[in-house]
Protein backbone atom coordinates (compact mmCIF):
# COMPACT_ATOMS: atom_id res chain seq x y z
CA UNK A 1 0.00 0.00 0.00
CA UNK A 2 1.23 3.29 -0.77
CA UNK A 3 1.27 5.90 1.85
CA UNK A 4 1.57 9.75 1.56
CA UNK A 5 4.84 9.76 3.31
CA UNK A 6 6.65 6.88 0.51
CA UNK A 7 4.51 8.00 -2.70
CA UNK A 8 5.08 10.48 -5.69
CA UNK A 9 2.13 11.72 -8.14
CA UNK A 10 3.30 11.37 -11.64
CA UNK A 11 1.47 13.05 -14.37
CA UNK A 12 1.59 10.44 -17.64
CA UNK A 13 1.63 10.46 -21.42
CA UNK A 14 2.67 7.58 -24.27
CA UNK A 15 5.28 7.98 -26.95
CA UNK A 16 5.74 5.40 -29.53
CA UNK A 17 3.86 3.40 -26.85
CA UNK A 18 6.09 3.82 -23.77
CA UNK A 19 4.29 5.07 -20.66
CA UNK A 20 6.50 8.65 -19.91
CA UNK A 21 5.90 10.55 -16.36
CA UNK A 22 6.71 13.93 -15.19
CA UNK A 23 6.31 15.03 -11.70
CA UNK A 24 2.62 16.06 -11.41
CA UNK A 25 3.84 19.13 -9.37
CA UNK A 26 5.91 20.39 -12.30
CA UNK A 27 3.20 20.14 -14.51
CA UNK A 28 0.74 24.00 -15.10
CA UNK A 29 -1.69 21.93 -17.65
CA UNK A 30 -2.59 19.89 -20.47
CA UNK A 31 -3.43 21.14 -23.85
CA UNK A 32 -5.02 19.31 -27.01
CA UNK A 33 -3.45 20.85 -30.13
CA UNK A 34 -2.05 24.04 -30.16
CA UNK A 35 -1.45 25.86 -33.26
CA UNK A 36 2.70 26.01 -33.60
CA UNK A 37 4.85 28.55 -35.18
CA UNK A 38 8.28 27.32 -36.67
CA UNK A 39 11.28 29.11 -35.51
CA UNK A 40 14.25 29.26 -38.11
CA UNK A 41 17.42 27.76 -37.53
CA UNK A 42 15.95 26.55 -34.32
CA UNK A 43 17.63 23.08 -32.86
CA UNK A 44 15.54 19.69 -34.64
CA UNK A 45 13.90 19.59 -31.63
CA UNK A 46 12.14 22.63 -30.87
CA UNK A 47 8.98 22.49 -33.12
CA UNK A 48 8.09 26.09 -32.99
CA UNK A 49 6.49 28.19 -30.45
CA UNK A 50 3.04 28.07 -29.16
CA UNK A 51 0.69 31.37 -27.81
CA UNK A 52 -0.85 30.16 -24.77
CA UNK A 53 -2.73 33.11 -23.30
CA UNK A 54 -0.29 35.93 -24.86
CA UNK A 55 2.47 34.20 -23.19
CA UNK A 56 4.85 32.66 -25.80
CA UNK A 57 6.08 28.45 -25.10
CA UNK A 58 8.84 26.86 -26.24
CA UNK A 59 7.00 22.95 -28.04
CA UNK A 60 9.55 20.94 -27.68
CA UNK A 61 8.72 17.32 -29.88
CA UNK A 62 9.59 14.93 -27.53
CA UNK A 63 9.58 12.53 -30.05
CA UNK A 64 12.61 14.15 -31.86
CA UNK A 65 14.63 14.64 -28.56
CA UNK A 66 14.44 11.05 -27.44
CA UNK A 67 16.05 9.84 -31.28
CA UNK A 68 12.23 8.33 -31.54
CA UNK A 69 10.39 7.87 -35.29
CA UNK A 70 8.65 10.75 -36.65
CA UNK A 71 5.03 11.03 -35.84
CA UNK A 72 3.17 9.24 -38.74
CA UNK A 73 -0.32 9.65 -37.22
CA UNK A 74 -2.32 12.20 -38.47
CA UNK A 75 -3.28 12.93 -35.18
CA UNK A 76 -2.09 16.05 -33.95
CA UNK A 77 0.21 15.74 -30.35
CA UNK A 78 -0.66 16.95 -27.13
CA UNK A 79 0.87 19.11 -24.99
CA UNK A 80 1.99 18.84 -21.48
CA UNK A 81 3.05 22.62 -20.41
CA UNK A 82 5.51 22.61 -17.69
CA UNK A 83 6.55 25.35 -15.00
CA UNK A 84 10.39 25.40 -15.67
CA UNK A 85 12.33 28.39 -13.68
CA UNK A 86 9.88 30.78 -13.90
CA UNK A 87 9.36 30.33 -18.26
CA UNK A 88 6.84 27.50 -19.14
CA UNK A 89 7.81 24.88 -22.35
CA UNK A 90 5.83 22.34 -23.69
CA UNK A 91 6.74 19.36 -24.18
CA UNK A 92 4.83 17.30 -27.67
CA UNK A 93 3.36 13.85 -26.83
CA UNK A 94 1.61 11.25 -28.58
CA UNK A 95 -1.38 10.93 -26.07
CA UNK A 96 -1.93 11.47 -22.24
CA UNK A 97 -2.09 9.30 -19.74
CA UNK A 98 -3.51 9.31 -16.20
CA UNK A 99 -1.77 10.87 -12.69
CA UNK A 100 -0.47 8.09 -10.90
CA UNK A 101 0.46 7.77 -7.45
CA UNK A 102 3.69 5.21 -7.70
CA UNK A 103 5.46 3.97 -4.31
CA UNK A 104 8.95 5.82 -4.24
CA UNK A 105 10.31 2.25 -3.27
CA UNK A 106 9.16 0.93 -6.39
CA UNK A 107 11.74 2.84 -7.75
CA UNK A 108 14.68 1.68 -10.22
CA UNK A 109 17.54 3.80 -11.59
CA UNK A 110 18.08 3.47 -15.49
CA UNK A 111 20.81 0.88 -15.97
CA UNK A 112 24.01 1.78 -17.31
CA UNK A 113 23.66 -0.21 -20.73
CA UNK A 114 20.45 2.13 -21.68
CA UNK A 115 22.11 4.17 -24.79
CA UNK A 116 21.44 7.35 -27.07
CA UNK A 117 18.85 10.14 -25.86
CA UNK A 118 17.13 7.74 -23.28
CA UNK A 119 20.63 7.31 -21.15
CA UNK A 120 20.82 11.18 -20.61
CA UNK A 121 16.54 12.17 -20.77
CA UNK A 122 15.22 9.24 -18.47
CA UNK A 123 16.35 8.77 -14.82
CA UNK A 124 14.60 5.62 -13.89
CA UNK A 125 11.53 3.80 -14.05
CA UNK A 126 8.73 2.49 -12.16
CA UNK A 127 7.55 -1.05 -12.42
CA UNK A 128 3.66 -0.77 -12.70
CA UNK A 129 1.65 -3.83 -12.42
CA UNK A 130 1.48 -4.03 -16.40
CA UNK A 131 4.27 -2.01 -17.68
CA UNK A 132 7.10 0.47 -16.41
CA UNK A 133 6.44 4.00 -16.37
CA UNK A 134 10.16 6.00 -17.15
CA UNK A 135 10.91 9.15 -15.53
CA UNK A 136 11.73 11.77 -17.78
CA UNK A 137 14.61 14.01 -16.45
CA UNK A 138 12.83 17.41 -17.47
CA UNK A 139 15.48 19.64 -16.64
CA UNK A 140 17.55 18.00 -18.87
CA UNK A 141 14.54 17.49 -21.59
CA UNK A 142 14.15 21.73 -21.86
CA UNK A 143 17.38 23.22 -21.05
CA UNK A 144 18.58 24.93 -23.97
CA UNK A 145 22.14 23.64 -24.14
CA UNK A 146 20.89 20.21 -24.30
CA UNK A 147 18.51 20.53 -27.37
């Protein structure tokens, strides 16, 4: 049983099928399909920038700074809009999942042979009765010098 004092809420969202969270208390809100704005000679994985109440967001595709495929739905992503250091970015997923409350000693740190993108962007995972959820390291997943 998980009690307040051992658990963590995790907000959740798929990419290419894997279960992703974020800390539920770093995430402002989620968004269907906002409309996005290139910007030129941006880094591959900055999509463009999004208006979200007259305040301008960084979309980051998520899918682009993990080394995943390319969207080929026609489905347009979602957006997860986190509170980073007083700025707000969001980050482009696939579809959105639940907010989970997952026992902190369920906890595993990403082994050593993980490679690419995922070795830097995910710190660990959760194993769920059905599936592992990874933590995304979001500090590392919007700072500029890493995109």
């Amino acid at each position: 049983m998980t009690t307040a004092a051992n658990a963590r809420q995790f907000c959740t969202f798929l990419l290419e099928g894997l279960l992703f969270g974020v800390p539920a208390s770093r995430v402002q809100e989620v968004l269907r399909s906002q409309e996005i704005t290139p910007v030129p000679r941006a880094p591959r994985s900055v999509r463009g920038l999004i208006n979200l109440r007259g305040e301008i967001v960084t979309a980051i595709d998520l899918r682009r700074r993990l080394g995943l495929p390319e969207r080929t739905s026609q489905r347009p992503p979602f957006n997860v809009v986190l509170r980073e250091e007083g700025a707000q970015v969001s980050l482009l997923v696939d579809e959105i999942g639940d907010v989970l409350d997952v026992d902190e000693s369920a906890f595993e740190r990403a082994p050593q042979t993980l490679q690419g993108p995922f070795r830097e962007l995910v710190l660990g995972a959760y194993k769920l009765d059905a599936r592992l959820l990874l933590v995304l390291d979001t500090d590392r997943a919007t700072a500029p010098e890493h995109l």
